[in-house]
PDB file of N, CA and C in Angstrom:
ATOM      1  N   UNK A   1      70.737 109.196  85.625  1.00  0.00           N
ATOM      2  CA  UNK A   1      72.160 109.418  85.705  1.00  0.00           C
ATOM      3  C   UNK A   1      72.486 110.893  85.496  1.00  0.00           C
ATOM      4  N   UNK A   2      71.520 111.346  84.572  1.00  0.00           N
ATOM      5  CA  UNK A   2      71.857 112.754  84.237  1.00  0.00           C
ATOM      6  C   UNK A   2      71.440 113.881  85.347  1.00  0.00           C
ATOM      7  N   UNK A   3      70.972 113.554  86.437  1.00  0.00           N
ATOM      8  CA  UNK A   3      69.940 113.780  87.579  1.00  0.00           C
ATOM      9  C   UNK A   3      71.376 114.231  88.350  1.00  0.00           C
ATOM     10  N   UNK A   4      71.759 112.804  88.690  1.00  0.00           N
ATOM     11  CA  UNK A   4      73.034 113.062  89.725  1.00  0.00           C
ATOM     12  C   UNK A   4      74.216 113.995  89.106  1.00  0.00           C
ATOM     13  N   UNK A   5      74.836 113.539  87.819  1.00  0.00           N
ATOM     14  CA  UNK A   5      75.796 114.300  87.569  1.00  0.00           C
ATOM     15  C   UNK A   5      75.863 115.915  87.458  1.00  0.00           C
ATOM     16  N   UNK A   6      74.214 116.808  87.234  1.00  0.00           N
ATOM     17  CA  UNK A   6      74.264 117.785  87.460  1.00  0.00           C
ATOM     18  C   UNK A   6      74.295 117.859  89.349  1.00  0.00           C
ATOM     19  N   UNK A   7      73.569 116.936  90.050  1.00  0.00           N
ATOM     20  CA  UNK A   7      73.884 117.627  91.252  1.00  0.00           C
ATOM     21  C   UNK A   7      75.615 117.887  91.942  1.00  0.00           C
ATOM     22  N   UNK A   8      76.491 116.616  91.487  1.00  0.00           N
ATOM     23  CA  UNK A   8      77.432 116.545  91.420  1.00  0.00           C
ATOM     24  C   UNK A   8      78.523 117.621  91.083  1.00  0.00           C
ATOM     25  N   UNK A   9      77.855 117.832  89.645  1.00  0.00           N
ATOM     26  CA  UNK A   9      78.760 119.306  89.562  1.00  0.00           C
ATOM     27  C   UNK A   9      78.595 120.558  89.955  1.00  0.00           C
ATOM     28  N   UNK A  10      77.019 120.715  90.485  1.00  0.00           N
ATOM     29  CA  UNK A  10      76.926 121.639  91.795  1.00  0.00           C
ATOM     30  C   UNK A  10      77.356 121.720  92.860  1.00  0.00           C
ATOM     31  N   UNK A  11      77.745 120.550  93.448  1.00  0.00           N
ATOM     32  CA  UNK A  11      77.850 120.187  95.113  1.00  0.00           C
ATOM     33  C   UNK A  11      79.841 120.471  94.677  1.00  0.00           C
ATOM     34  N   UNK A  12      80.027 120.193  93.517  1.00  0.00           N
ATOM     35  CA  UNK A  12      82.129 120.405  93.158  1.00  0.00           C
ATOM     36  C   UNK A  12      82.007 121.618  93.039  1.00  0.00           C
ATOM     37  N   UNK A  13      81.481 122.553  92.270  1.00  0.00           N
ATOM     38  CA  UNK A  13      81.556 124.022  92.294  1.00  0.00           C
ATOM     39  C   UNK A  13      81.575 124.753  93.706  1.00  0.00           C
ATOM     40  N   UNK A  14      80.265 124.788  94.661  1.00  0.00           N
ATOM     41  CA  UNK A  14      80.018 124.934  95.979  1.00  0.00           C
ATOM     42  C   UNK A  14      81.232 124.369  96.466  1.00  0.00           C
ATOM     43  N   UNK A  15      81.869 123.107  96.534  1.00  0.00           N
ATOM     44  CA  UNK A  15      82.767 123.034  97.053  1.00  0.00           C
ATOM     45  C   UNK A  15      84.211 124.023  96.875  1.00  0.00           C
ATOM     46  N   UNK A  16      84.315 123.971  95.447  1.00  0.00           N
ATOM     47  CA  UNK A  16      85.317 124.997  95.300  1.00  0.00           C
ATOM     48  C   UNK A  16      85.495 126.402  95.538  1.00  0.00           C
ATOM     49  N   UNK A  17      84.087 127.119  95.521  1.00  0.00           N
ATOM     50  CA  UNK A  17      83.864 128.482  96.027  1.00  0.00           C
ATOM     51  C   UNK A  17      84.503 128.981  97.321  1.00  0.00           C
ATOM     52  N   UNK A  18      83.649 127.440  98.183  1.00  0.00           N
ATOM     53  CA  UNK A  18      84.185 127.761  99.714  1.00  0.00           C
ATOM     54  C   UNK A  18      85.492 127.466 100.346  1.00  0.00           C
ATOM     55  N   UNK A  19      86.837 126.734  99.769  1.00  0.00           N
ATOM     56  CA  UNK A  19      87.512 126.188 100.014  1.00  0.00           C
ATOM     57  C   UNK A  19      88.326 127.482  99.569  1.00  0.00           C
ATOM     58  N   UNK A  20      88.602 128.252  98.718  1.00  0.00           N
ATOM     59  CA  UNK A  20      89.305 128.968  98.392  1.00  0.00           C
ATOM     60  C   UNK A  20      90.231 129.437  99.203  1.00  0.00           C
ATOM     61  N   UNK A  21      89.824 129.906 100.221  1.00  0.00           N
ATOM     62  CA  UNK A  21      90.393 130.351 101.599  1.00  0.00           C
ATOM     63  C   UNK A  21      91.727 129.678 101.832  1.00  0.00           C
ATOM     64  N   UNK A  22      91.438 128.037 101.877  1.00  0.00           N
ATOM     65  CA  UNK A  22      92.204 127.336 101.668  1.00  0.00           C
ATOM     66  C   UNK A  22      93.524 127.337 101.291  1.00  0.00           C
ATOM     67  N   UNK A  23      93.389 127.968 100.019  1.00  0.00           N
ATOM     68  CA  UNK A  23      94.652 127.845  99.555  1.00  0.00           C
ATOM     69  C   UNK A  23      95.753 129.313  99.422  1.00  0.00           C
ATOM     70  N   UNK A  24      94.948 129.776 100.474  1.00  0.00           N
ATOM     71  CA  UNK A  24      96.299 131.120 100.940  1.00  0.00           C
ATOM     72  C   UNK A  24      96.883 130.811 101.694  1.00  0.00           C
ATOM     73  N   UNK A  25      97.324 129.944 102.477  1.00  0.00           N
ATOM     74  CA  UNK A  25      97.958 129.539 103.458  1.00  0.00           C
ATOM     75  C   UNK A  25      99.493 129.836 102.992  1.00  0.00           C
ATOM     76  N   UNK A  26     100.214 130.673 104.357  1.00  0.00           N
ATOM     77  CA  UNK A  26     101.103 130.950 103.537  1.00  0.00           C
ATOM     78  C   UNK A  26     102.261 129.853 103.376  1.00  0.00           C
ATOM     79  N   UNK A  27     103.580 129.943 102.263  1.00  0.00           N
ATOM     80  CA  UNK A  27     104.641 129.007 101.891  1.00  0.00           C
ATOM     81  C   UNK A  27     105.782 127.971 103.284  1.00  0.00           C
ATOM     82  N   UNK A  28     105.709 129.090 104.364  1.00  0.00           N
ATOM     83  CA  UNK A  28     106.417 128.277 105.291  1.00  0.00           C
ATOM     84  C   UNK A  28     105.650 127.194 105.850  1.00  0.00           C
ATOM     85  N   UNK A  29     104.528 127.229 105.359  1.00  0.00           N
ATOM     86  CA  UNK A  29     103.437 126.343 106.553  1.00  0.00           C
ATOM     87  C   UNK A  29     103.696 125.093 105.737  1.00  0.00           C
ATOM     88  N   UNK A  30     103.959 124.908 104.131  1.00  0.00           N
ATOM     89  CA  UNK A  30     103.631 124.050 103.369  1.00  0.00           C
ATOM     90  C   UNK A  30     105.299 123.132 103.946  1.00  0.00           C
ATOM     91  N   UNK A  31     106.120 124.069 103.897  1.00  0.00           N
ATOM     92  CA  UNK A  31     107.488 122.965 104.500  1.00  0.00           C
ATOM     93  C   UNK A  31     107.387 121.899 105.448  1.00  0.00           C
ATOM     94  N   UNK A  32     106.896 123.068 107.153  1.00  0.00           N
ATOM     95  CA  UNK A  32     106.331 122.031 108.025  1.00  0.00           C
ATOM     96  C   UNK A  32     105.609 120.850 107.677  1.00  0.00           C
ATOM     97  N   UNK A  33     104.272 121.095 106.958  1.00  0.00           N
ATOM     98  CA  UNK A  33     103.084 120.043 106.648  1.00  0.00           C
ATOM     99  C   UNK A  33     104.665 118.640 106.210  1.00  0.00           C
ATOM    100  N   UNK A  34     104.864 119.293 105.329  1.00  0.00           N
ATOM    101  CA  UNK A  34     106.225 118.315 104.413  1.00  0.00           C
ATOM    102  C   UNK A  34     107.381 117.722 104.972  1.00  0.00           C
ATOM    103  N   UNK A  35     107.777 118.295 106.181  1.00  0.00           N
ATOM    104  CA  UNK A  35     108.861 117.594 107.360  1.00  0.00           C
ATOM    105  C   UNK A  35     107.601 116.440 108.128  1.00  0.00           C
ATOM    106  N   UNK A  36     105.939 117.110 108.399  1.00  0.00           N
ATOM    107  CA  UNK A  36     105.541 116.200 109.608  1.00  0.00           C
ATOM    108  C   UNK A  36     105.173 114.961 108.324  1.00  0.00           C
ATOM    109  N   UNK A  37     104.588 115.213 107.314  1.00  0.00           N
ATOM    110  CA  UNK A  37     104.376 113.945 106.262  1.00  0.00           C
ATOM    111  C   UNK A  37     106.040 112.762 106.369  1.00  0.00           C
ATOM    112  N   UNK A  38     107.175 113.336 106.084  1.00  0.00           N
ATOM    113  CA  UNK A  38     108.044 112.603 106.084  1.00  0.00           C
ATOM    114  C   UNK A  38     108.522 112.450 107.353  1.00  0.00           C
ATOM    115  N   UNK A  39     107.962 112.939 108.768  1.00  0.00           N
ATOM    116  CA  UNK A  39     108.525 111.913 110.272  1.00  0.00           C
ATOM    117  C   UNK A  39     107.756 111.227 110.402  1.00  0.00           C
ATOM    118  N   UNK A  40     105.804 111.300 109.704  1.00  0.00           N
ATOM    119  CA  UNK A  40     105.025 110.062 109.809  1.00  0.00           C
ATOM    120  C   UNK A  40     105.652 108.857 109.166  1.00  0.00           C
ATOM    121  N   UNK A  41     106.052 108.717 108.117  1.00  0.00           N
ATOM    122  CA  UNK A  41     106.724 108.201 107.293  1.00  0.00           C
ATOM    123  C   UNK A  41     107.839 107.212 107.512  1.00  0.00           C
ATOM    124  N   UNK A  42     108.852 107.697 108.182  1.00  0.00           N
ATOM    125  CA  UNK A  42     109.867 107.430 108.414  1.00  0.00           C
ATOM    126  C   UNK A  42     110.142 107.594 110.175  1.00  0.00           C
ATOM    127  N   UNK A  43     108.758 107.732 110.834  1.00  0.00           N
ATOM    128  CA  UNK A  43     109.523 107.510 112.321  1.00  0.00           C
ATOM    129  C   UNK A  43     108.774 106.428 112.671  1.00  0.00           C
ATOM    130  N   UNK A  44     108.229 106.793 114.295  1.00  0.00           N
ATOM    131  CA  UNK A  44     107.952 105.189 114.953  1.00  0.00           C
ATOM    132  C   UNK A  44     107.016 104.413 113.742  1.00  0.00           C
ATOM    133  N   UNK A  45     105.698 105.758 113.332  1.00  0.00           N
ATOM    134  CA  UNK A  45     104.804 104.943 112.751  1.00  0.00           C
ATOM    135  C   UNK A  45     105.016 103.980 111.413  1.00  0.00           C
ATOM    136  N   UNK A  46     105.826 104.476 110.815  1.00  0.00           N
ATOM    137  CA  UNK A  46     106.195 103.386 109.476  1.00  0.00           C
ATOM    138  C   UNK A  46     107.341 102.646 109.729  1.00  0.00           C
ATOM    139  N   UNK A  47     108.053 102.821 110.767  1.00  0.00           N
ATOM    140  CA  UNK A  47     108.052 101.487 111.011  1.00  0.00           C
ATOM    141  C   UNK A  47     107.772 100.381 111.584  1.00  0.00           C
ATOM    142  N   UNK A  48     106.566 101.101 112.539  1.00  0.00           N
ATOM    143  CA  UNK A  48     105.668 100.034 112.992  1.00  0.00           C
ATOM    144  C   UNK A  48     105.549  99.322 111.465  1.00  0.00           C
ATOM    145  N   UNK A  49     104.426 100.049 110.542  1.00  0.00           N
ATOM    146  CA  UNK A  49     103.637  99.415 109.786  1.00  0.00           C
ATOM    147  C   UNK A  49     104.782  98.692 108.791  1.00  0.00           C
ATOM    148  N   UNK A  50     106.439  98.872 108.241  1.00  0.00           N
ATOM    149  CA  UNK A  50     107.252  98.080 107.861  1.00  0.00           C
ATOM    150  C   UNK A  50     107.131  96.834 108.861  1.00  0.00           C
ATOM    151  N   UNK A  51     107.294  96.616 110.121  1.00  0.00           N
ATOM    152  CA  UNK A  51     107.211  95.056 110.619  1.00  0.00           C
ATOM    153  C   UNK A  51     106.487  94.627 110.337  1.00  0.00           C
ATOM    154  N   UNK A  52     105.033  95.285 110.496  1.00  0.00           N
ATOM    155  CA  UNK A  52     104.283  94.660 110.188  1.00  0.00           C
ATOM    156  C   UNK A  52     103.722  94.075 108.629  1.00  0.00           C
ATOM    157  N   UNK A  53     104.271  94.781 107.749  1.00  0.00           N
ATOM    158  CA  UNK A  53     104.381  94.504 106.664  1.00  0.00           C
ATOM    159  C   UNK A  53     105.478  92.966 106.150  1.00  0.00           C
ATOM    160  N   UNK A  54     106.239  93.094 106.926  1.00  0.00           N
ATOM    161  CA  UNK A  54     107.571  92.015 106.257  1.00  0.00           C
ATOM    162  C   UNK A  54     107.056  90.881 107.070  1.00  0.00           C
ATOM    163  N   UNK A  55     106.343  91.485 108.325  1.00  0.00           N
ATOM    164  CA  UNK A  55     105.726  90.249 108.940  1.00  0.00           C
ATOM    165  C   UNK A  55     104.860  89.240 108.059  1.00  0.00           C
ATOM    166  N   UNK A  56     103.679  90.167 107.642  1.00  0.00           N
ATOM    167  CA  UNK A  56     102.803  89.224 107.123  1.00  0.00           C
ATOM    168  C   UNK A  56     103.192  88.592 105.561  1.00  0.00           C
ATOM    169  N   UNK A  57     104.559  89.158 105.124  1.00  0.00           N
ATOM    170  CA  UNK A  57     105.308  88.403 103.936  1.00  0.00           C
ATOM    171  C   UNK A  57     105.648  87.313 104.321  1.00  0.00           C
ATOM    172  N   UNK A  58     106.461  87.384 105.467  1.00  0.00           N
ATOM    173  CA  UNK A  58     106.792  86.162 105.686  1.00  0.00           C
ATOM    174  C   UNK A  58     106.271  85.171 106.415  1.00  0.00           C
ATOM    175  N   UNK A  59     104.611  85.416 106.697  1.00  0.00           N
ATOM    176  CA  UNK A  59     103.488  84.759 107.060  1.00  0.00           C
ATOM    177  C   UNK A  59     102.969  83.846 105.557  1.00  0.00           C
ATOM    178  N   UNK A  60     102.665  84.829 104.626  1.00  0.00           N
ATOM    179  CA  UNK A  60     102.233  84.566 103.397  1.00  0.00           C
ATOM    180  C   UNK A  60     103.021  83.887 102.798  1.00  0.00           C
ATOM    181  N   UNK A  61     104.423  83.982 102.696  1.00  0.00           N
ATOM    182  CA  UNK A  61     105.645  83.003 102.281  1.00  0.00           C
ATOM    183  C   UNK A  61     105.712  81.839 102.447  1.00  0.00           C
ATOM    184  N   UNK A  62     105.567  82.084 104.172  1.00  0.00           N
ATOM    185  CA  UNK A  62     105.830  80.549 104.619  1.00  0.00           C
ATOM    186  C   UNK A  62     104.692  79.275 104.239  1.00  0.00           C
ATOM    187  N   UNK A  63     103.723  80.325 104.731  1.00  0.00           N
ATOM    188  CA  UNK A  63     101.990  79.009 104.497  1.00  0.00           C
ATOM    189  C   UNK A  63     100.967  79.249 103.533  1.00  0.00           C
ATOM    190  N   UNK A  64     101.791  80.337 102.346  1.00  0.00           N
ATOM    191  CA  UNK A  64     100.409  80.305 101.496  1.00  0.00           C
ATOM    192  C   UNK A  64     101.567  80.392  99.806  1.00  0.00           C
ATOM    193  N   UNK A  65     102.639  80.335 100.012  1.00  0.00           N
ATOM    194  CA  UNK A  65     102.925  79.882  97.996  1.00  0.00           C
ATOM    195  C   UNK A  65     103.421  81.401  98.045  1.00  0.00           C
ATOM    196  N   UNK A  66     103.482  82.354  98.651  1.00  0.00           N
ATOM    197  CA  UNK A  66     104.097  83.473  98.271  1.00  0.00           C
ATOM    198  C   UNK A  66     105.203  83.836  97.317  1.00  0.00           C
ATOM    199  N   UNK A  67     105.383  84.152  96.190  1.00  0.00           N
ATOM    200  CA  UNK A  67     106.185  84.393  95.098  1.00  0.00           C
ATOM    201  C   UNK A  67     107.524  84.937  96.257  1.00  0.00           C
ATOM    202  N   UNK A  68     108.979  84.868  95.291  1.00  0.00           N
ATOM    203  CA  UNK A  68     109.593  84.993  96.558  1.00  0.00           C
ATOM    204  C   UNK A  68     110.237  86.121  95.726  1.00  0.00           C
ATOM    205  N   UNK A  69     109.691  86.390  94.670  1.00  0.00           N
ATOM    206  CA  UNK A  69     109.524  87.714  94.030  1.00  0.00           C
ATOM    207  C   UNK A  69     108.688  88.741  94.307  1.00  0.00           C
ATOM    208  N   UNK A  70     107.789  88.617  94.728  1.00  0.00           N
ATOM    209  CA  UNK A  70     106.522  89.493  95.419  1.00  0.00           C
ATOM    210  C   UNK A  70     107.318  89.720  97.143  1.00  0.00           C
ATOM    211  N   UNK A  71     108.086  88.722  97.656  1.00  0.00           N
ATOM    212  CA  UNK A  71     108.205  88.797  99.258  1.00  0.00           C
ATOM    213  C   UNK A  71     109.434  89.818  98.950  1.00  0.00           C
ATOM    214  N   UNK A  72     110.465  89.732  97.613  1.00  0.00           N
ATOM    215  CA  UNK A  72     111.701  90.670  97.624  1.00  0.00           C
ATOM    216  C   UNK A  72     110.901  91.904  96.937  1.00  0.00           C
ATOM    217  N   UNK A  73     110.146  92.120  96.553  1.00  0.00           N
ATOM    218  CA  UNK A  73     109.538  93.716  95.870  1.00  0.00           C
ATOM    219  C   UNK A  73     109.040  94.344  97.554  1.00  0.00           C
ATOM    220  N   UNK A  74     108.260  93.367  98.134  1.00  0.00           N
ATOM    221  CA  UNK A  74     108.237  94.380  99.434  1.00  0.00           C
ATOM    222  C   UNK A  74     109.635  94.783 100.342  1.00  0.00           C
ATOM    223  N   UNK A  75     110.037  93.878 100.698  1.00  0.00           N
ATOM    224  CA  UNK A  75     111.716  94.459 101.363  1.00  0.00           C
ATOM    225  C   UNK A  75     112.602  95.438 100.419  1.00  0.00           C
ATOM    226  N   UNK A  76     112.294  95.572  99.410  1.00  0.00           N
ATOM    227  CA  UNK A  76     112.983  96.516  98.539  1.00  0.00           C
ATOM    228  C   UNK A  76     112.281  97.617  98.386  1.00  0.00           C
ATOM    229  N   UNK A  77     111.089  97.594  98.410  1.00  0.00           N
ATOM    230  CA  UNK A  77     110.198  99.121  98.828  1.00  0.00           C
ATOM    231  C   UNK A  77     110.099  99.498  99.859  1.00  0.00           C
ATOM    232  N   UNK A  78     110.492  98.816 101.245  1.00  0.00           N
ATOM    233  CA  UNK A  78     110.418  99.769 102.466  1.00  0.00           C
ATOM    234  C   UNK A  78     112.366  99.955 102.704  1.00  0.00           C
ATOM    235  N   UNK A  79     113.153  99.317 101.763  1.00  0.00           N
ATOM    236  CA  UNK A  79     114.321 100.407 101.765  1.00  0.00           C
ATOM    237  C   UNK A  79     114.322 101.160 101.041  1.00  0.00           C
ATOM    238  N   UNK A  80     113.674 101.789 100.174  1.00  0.00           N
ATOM    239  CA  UNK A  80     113.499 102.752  99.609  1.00  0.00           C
ATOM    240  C   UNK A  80     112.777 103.692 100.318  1.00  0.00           C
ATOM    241  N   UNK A  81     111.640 103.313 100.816  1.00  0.00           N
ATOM    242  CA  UNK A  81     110.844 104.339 101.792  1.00  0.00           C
ATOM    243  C   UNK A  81     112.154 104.975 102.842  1.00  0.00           C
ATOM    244  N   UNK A  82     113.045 104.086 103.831  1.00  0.00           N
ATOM    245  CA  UNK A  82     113.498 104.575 104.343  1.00  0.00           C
ATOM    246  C   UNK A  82     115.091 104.808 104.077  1.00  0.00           C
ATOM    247  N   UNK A  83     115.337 104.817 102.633  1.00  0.00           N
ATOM    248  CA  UNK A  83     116.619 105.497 102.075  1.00  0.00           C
ATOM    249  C   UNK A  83     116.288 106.299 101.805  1.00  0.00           C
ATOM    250  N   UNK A  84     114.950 106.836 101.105  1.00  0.00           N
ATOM    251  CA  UNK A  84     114.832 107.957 100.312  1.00  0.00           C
ATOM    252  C   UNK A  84     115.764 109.352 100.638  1.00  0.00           C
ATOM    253  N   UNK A  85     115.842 109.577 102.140  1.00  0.00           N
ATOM    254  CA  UNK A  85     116.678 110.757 101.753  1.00  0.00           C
ATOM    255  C   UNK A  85     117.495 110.363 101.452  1.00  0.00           C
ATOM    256  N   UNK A  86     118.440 109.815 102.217  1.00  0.00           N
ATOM    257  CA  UNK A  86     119.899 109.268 101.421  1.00  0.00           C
ATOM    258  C   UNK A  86     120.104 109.051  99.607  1.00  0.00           C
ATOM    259  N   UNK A  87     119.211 108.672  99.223  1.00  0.00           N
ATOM    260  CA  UNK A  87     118.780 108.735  97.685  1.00  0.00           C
ATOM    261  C   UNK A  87     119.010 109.698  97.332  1.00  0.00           C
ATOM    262  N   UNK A  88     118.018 111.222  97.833  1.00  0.00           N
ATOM    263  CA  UNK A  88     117.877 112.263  97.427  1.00  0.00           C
ATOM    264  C   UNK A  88     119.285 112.947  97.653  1.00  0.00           C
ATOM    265  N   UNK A  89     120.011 112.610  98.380  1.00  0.00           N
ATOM    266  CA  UNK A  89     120.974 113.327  98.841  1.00  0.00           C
ATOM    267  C   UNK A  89     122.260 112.861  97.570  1.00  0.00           C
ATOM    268  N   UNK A  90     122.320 111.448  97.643  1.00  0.00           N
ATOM    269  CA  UNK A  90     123.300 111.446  96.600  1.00  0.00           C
ATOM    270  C   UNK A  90     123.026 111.638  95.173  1.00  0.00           C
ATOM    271  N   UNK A  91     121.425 111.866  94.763  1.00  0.00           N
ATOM    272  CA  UNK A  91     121.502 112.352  93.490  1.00  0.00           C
ATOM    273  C   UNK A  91     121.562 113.877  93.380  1.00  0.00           C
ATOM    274  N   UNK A  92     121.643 114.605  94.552  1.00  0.00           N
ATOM    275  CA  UNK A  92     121.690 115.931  94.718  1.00  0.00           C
ATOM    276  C   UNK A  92     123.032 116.207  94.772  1.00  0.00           C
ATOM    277  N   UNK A  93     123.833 115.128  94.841  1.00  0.00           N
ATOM    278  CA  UNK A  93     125.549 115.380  94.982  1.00  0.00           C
ATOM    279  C   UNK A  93     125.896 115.771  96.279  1.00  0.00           C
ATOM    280  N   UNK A  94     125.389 115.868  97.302  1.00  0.00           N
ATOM    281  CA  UNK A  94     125.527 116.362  98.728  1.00  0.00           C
ATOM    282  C   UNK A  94     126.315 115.118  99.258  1.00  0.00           C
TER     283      UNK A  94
END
């Protein structure tokens, strides 16, 4: 065990040496990255994966005993996923 964990913390060091580079990237780039994270999020693709999500709740609901507490925690987390700005906005007072 003691074998691996030194190679381990060789192969994390080496990793960190070379990555450095990495993290100059300059501040406007980090916004973009942060608009395309929240249109993955909130465009076609999540809500593909919301149907498909409420789908298989109400797959699991219907033919397998699904808590109908577990089926309302998911419909209440993908309006949150897609209120969040609106959220952000009215606790920002905007």
């Amino acid at each position: 065990m003691k074998k691996y964990s030194s190679l381990l913390l060789t192969m994390l060091a080496i990793g960190l040496v070379t990555i450095e580079p990495a993290f100059a990237a300059p501040v406007d780039n980090i916004s973009g990255v942060l608009d395309r994270i929240v249109n993955l999020i909130t465009g076609v693709w999540g809500t593909s994966l919301a149907i498909i999500a409420v789908a298989f709740t109400g797959i699991a609901w219907a033919f397998f005993g699904l808590e109908l507490r577990r089926a309302i925690g998911v419909i209440i987390g993908i309006a949150v996923v897609f209120g969040a700005a609106q959220i952000v906005a009215m606790i920002q007072g905007k």
